[in-house]
PDB file of N, CA and C in Angstrom:
ATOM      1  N   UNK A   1    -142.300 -90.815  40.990  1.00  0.00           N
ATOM      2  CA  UNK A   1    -143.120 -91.280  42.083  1.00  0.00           C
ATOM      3  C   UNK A   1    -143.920 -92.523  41.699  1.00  0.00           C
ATOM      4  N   UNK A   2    -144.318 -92.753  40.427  1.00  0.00           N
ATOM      5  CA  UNK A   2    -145.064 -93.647  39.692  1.00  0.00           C
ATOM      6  C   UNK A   2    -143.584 -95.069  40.071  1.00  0.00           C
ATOM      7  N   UNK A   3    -143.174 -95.475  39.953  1.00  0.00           N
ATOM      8  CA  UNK A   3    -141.894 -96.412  40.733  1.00  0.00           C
ATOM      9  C   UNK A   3    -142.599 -97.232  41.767  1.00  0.00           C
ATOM     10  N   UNK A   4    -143.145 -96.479  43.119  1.00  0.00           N
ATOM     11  CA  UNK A   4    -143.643 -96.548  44.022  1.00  0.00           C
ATOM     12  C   UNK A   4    -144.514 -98.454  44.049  1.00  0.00           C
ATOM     13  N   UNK A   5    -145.427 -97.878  43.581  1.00  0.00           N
ATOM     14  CA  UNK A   5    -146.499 -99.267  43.223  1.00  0.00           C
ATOM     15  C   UNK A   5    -145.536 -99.933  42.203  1.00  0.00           C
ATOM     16  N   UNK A   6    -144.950 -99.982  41.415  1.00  0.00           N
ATOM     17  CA  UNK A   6    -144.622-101.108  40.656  1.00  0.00           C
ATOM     18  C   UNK A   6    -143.298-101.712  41.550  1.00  0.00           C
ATOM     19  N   UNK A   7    -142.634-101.090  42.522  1.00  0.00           N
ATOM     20  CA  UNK A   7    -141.715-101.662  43.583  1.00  0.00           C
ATOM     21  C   UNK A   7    -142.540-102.398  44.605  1.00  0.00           C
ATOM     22  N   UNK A   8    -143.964-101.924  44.580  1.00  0.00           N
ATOM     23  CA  UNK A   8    -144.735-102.405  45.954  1.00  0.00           C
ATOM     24  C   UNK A   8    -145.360-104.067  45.180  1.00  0.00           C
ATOM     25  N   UNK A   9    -145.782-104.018  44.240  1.00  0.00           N
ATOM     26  CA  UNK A   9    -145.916-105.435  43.342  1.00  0.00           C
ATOM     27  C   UNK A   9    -145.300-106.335  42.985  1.00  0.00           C
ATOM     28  N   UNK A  10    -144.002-105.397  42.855  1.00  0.00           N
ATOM     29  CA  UNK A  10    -143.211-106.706  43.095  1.00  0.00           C
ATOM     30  C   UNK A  10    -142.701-107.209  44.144  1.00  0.00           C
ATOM     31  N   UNK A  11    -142.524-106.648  45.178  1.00  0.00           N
ATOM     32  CA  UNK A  11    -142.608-107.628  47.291  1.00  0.00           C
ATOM     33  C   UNK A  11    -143.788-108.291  46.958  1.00  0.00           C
ATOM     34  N   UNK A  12    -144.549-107.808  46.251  1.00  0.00           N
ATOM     35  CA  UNK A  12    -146.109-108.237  46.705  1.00  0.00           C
ATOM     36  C   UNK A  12    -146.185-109.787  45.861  1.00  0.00           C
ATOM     37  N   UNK A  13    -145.578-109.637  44.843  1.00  0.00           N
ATOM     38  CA  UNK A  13    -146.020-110.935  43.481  1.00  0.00           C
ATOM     39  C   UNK A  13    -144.617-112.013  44.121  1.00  0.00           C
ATOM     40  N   UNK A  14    -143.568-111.328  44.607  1.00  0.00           N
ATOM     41  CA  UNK A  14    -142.517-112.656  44.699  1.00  0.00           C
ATOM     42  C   UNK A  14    -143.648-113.136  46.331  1.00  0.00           C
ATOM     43  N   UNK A  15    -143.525-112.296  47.477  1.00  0.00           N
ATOM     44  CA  UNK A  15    -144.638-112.771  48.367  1.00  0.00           C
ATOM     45  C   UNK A  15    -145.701-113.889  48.429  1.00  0.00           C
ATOM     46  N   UNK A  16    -146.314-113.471  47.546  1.00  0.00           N
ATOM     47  CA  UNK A  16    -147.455-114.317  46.880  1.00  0.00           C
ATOM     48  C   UNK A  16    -147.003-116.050  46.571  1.00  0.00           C
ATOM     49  N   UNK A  17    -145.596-115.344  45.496  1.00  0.00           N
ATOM     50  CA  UNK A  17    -145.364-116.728  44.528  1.00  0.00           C
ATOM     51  C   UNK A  17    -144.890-118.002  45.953  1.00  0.00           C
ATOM     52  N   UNK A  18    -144.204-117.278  47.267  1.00  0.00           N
ATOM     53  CA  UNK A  18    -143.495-117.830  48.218  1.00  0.00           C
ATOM     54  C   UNK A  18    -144.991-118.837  49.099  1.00  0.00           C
ATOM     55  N   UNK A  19    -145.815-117.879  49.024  1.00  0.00           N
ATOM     56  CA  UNK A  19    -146.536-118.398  50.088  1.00  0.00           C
ATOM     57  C   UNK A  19    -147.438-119.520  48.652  1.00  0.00           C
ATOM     58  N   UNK A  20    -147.731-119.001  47.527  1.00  0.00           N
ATOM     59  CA  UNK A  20    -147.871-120.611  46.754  1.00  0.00           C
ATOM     60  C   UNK A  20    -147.231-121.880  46.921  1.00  0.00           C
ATOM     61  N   UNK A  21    -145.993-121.306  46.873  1.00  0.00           N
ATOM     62  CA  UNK A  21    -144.871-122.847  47.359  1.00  0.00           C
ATOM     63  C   UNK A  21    -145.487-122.945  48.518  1.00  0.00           C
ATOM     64  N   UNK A  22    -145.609-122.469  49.349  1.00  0.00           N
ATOM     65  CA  UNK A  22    -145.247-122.971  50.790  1.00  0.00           C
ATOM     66  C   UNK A  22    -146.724-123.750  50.854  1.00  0.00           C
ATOM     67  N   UNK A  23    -147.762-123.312  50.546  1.00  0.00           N
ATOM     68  CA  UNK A  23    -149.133-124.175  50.957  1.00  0.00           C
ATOM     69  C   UNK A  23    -149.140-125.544  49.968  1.00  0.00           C
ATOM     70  N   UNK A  24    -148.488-124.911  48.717  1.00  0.00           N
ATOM     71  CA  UNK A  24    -148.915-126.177  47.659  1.00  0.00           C
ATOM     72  C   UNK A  24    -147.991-126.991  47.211  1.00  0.00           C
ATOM     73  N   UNK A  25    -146.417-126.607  47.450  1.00  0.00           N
ATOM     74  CA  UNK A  25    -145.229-126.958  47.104  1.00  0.00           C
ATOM     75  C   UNK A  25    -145.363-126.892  45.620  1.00  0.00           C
ATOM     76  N   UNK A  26    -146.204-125.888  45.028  1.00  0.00           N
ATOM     77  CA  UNK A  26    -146.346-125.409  44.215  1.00  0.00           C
ATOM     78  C   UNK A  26    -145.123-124.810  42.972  1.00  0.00           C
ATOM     79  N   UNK A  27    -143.960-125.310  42.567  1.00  0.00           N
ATOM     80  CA  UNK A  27    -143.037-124.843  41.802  1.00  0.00           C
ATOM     81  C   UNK A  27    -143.577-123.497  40.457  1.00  0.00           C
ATOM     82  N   UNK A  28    -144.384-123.625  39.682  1.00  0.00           N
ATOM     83  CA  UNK A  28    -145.165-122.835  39.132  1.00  0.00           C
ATOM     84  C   UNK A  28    -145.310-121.485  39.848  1.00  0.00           C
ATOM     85  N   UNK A  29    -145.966-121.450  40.963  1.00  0.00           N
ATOM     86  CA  UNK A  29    -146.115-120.389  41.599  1.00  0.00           C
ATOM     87  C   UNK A  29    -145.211-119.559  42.241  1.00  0.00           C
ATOM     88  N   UNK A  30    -143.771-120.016  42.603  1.00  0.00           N
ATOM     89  CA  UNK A  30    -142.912-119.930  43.087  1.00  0.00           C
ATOM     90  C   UNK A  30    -142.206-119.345  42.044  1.00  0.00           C
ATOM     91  N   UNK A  31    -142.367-119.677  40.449  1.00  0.00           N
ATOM     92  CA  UNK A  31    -141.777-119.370  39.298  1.00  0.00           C
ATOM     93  C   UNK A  31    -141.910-117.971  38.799  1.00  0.00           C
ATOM     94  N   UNK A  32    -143.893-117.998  38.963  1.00  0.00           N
ATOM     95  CA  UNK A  32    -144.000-116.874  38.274  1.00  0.00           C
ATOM     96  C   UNK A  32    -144.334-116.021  38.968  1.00  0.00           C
ATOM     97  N   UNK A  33    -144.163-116.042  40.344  1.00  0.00           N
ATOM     98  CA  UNK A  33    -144.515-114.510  41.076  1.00  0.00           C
ATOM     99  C   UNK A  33    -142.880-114.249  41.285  1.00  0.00           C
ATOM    100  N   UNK A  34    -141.988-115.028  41.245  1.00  0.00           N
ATOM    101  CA  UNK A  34    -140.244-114.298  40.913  1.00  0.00           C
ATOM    102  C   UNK A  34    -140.349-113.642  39.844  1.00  0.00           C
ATOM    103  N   UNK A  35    -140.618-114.370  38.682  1.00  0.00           N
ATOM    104  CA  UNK A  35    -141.033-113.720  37.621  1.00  0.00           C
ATOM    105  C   UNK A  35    -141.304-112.362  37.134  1.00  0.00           C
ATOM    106  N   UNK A  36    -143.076-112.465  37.645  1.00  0.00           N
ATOM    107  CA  UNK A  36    -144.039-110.975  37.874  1.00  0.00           C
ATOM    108  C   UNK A  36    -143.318-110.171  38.247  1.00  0.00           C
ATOM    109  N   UNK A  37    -142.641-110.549  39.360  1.00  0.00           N
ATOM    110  CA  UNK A  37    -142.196-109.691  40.394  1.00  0.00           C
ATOM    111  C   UNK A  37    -140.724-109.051  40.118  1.00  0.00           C
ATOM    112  N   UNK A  38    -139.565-109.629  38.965  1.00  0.00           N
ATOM    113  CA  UNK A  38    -138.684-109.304  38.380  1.00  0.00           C
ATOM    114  C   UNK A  38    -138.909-108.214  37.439  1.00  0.00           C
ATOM    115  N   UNK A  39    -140.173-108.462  36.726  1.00  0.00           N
ATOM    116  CA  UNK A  39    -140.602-107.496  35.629  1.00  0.00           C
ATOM    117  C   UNK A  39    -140.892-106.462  35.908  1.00  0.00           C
ATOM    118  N   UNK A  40    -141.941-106.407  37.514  1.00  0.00           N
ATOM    119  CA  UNK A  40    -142.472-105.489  38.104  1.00  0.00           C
ATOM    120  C   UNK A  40    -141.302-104.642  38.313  1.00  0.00           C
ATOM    121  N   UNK A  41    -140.424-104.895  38.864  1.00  0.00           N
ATOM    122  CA  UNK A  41    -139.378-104.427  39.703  1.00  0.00           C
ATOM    123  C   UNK A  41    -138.054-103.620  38.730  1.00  0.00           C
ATOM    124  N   UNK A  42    -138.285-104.518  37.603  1.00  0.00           N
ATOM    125  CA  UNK A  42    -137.241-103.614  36.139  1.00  0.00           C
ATOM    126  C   UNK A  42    -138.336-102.729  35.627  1.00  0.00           C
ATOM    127  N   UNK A  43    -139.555-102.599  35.726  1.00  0.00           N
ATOM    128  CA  UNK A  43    -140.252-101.493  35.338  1.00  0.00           C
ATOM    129  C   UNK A  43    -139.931-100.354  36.100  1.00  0.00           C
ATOM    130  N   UNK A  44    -139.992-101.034  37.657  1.00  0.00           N
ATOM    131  CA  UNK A  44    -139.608 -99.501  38.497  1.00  0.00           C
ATOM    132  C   UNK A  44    -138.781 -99.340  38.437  1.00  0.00           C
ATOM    133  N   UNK A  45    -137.445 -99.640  38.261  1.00  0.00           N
ATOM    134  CA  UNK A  45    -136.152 -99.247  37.628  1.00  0.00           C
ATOM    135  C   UNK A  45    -136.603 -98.278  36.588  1.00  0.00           C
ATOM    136  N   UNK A  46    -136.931 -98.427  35.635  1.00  0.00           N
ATOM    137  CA  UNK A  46    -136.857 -97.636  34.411  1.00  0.00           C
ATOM    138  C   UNK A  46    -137.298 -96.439  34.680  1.00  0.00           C
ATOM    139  N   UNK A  47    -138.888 -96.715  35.191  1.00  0.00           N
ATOM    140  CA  UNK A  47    -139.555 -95.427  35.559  1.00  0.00           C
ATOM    141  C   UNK A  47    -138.901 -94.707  36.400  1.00  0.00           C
ATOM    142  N   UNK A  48    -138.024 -94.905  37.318  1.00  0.00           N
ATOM    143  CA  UNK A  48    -137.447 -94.426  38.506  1.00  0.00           C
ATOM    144  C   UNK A  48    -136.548 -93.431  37.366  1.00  0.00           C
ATOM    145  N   UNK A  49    -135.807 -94.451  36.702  1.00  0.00           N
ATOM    146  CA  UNK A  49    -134.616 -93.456  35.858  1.00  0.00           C
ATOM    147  C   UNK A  49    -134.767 -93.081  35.049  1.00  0.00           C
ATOM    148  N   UNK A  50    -136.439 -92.440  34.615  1.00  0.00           N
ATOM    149  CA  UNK A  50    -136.871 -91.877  33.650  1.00  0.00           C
ATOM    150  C   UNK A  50    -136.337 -92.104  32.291  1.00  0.00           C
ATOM    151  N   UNK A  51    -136.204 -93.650  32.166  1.00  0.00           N
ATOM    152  CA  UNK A  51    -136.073 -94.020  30.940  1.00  0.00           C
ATOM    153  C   UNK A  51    -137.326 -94.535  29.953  1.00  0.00           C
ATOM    154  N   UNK A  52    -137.559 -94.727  28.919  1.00  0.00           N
ATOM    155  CA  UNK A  52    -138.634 -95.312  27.972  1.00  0.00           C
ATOM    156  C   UNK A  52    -139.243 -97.043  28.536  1.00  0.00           C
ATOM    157  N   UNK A  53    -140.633 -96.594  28.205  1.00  0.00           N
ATOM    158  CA  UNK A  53    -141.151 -98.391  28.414  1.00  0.00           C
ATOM    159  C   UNK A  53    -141.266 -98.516  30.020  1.00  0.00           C
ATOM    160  N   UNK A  54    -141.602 -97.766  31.139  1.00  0.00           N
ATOM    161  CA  UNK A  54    -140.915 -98.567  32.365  1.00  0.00           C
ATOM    162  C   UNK A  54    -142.837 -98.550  32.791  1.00  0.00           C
ATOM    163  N   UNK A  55    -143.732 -97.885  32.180  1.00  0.00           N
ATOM    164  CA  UNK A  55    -145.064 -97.564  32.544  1.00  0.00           C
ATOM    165  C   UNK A  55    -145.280 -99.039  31.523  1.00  0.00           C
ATOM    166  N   UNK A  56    -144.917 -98.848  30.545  1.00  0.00           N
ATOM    167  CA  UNK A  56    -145.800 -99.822  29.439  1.00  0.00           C
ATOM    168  C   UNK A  56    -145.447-101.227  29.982  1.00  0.00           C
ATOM    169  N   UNK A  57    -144.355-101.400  30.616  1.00  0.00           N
ATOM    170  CA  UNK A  57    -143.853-102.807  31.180  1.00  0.00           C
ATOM    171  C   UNK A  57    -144.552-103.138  32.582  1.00  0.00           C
ATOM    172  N   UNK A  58    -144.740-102.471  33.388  1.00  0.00           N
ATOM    173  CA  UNK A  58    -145.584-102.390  34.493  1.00  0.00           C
ATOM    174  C   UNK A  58    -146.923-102.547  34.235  1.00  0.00           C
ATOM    175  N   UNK A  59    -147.529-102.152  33.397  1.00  0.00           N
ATOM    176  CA  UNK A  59    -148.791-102.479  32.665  1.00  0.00           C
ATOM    177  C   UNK A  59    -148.951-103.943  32.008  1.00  0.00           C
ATOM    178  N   UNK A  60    -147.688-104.470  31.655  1.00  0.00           N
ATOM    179  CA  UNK A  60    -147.355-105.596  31.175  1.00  0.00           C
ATOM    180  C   UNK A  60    -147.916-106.790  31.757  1.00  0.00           C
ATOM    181  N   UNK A  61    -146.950-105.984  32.793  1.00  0.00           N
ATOM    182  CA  UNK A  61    -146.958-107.205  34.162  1.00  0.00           C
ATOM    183  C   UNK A  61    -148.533-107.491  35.080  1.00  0.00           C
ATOM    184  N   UNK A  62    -148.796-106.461  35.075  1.00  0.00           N
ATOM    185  CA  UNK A  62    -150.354-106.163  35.676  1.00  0.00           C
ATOM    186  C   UNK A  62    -151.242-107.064  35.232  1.00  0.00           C
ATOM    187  N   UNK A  63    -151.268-106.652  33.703  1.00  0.00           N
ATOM    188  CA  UNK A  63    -151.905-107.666  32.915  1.00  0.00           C
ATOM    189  C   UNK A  63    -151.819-109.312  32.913  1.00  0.00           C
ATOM    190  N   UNK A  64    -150.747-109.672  32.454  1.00  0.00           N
ATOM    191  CA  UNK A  64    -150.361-110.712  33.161  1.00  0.00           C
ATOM    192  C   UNK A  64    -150.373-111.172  34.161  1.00  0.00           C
ATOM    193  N   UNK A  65    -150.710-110.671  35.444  1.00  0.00           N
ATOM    194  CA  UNK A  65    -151.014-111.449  36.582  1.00  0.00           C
ATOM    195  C   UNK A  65    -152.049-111.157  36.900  1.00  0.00           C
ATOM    196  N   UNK A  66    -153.233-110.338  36.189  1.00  0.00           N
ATOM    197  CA  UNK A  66    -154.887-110.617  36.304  1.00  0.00           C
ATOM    198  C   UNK A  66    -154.986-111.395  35.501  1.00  0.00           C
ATOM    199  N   UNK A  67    -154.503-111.830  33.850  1.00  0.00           N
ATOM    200  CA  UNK A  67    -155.028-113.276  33.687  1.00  0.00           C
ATOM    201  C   UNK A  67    -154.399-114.223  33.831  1.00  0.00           C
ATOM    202  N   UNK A  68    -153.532-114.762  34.703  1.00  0.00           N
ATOM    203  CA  UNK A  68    -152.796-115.903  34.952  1.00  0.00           C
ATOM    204  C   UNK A  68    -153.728-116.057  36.729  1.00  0.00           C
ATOM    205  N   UNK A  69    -154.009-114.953  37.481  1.00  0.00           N
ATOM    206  CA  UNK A  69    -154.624-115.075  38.919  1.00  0.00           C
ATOM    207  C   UNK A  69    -156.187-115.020  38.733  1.00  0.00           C
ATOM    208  N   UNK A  70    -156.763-114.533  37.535  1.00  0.00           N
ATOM    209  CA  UNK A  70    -158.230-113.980  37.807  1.00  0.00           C
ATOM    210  C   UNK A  70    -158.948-115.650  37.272  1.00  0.00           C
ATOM    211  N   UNK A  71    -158.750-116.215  36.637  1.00  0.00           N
ATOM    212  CA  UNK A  71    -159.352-117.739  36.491  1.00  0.00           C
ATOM    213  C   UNK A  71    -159.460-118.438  37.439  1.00  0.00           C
ATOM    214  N   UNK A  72    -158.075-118.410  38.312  1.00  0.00           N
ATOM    215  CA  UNK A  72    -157.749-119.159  39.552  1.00  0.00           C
ATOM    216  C   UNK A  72    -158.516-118.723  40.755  1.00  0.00           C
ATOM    217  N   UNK A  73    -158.744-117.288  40.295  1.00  0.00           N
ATOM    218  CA  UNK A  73    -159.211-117.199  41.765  1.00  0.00           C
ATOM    219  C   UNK A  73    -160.744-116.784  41.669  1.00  0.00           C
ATOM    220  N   UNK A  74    -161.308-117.257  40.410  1.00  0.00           N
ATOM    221  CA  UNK A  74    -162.628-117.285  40.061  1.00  0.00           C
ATOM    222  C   UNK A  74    -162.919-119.077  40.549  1.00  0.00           C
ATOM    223  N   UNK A  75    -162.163-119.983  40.096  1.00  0.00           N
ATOM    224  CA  UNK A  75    -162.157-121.415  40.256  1.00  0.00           C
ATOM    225  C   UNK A  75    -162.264-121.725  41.654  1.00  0.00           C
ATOM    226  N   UNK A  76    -161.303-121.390  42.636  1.00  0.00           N
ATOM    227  CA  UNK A  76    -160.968-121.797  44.037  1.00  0.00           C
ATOM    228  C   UNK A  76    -161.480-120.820  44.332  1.00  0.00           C
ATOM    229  N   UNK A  77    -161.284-119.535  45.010  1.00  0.00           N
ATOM    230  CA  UNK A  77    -162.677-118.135  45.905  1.00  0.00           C
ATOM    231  C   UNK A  77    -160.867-118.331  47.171  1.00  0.00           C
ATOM    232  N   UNK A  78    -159.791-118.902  46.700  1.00  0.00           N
ATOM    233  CA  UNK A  78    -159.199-118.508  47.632  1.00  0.00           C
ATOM    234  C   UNK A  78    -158.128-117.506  48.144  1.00  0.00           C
ATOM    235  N   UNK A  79    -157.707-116.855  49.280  1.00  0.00           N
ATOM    236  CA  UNK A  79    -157.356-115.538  49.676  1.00  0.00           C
ATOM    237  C   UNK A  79    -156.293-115.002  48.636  1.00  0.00           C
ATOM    238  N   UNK A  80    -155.129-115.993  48.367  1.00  0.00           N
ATOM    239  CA  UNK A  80    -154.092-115.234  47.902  1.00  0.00           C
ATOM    240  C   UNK A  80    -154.180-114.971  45.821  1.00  0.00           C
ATOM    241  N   UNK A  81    -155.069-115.792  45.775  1.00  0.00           N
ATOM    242  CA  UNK A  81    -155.475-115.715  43.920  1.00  0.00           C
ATOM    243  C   UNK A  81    -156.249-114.523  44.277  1.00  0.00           C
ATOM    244  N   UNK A  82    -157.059-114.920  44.737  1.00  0.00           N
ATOM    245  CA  UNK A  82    -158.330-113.690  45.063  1.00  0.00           C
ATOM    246  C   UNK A  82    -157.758-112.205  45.210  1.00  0.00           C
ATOM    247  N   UNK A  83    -156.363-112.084  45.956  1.00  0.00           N
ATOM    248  CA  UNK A  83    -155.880-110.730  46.895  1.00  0.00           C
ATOM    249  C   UNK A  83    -155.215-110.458  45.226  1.00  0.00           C
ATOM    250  N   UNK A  84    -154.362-111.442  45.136  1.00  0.00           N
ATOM    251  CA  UNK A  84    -153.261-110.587  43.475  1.00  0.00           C
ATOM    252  C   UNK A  84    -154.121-110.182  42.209  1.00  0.00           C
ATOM    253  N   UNK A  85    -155.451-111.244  42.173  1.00  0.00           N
ATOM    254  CA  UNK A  85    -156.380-110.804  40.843  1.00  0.00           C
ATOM    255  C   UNK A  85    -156.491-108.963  41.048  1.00  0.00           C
ATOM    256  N   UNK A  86    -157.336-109.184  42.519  1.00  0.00           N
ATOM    257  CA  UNK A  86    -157.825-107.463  42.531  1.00  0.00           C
ATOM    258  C   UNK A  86    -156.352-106.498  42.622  1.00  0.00           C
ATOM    259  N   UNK A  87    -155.250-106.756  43.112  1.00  0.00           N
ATOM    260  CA  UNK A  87    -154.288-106.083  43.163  1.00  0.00           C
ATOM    261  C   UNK A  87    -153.766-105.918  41.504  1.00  0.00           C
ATOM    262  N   UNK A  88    -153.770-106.810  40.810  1.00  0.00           N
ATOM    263  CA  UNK A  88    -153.401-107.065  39.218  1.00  0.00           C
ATOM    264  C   UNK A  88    -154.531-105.931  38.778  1.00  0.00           C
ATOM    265  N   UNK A  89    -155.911-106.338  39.014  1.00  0.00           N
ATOM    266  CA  UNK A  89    -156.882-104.724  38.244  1.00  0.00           C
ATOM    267  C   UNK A  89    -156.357-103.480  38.487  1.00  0.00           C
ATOM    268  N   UNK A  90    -156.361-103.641  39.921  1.00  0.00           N
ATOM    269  CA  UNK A  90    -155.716-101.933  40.506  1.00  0.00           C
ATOM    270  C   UNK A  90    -154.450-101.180  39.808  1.00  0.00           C
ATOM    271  N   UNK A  91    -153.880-102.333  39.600  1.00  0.00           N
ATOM    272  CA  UNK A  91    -152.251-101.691  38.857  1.00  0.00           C
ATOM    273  C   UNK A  91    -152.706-101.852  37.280  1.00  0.00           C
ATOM    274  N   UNK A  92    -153.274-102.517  37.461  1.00  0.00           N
ATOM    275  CA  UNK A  92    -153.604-102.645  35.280  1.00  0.00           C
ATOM    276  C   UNK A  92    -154.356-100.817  35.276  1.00  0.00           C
ATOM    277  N   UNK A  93    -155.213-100.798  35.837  1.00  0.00           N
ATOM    278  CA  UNK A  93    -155.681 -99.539  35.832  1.00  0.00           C
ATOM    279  C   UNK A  93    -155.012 -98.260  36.258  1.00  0.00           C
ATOM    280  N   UNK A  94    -153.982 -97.858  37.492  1.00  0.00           N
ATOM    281  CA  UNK A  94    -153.477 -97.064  37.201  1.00  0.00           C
ATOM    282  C   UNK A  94    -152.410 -96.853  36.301  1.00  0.00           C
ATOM    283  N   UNK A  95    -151.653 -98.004  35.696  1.00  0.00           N
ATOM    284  CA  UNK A  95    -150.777 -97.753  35.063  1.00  0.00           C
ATOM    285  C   UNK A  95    -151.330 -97.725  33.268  1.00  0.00           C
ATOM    286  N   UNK A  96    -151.875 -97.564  33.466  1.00  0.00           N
ATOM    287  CA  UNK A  96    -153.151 -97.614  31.816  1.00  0.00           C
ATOM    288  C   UNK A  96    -153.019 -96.569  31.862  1.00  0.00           C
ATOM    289  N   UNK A  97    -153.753 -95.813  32.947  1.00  0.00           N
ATOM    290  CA  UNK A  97    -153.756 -94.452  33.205  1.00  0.00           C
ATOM    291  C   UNK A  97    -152.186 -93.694  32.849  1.00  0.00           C
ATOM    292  N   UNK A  98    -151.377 -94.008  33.452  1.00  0.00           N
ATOM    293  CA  UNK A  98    -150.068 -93.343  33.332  1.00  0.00           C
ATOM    294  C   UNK A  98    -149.641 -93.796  32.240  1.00  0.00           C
ATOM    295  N   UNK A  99    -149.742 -94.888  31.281  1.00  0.00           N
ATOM    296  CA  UNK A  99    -149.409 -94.962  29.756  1.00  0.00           C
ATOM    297  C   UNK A  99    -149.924 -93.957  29.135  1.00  0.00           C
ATOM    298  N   UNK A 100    -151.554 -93.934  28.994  1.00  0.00           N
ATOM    299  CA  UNK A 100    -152.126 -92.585  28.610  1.00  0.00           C
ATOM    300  C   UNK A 100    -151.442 -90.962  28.854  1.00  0.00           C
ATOM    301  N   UNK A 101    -151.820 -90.923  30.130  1.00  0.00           N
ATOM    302  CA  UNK A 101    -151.327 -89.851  30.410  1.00  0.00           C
ATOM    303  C   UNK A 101    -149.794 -89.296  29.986  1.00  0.00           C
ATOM    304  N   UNK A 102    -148.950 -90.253  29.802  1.00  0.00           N
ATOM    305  CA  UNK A 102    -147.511 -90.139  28.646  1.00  0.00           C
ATOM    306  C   UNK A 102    -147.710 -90.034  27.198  1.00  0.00           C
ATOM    307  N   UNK A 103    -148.750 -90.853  26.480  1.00  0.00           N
ATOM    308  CA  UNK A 103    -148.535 -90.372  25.490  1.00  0.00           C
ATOM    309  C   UNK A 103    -149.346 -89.597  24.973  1.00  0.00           C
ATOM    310  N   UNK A 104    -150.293 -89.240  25.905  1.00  0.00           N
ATOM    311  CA  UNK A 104    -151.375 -88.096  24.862  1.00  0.00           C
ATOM    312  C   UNK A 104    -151.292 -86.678  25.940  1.00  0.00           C
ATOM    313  N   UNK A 105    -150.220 -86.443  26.975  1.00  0.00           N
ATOM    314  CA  UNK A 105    -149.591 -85.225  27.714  1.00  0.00           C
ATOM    315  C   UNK A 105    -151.154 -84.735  28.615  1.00  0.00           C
ATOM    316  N   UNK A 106    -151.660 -85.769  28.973  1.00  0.00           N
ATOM    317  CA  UNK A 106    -152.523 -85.193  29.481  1.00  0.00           C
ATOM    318  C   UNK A 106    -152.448 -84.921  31.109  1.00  0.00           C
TER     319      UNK A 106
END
């Protein structure tokens, strides 16, 4: 069930990277929310098929797009840095949680 959100982050991060291009013709942004959003998306693969790493890679990714979005959207205050920073905490944090919770069986 943990799949769920790391499938929903990644619509959400390629989304994002699309509407970067589109306001800024932004190539960068366009890069790395395919990116995010590739990683995101082979995490939920894994986790889905209850294979190894698919929590720790989703956590990966989380991470990585609160500090690649949380500067930016401390700098500019604008909607779509602003929306992925707090979406990047939310998933850094539950999936912290579900790393934990795998390796110490809690």
């Amino acid at each position: 069930m943990s799949q769920h959100p790391a499938y929903t982050m990644a619509g959400i991060c390629a989304v994002g990277g699309a509407i970067g291009y589109a306001k800024g013709r932004s190539i960068p942004s366009l890069v790395a929310g395919a990116s995010i959003g590739a990683v995101y998306w082979y995490a939920g693969t894994r986790i889905q098929k209850n294979q190894d790493y698919g929590h720790e890679l989703a956590l990966a990714a989380s991470t990585l797009l609160l500090f690649a979005m949380g500067p930016k959207a401390l700098r500019t205050r604008a909607p779509v840095p602003l929306s992925m920073s707090v979406l990047g905490t939310g998933s850094a944090a539950y999936y912290s949680k579900k790393v934990y919770e795998e390796r110490y069986g809690v």
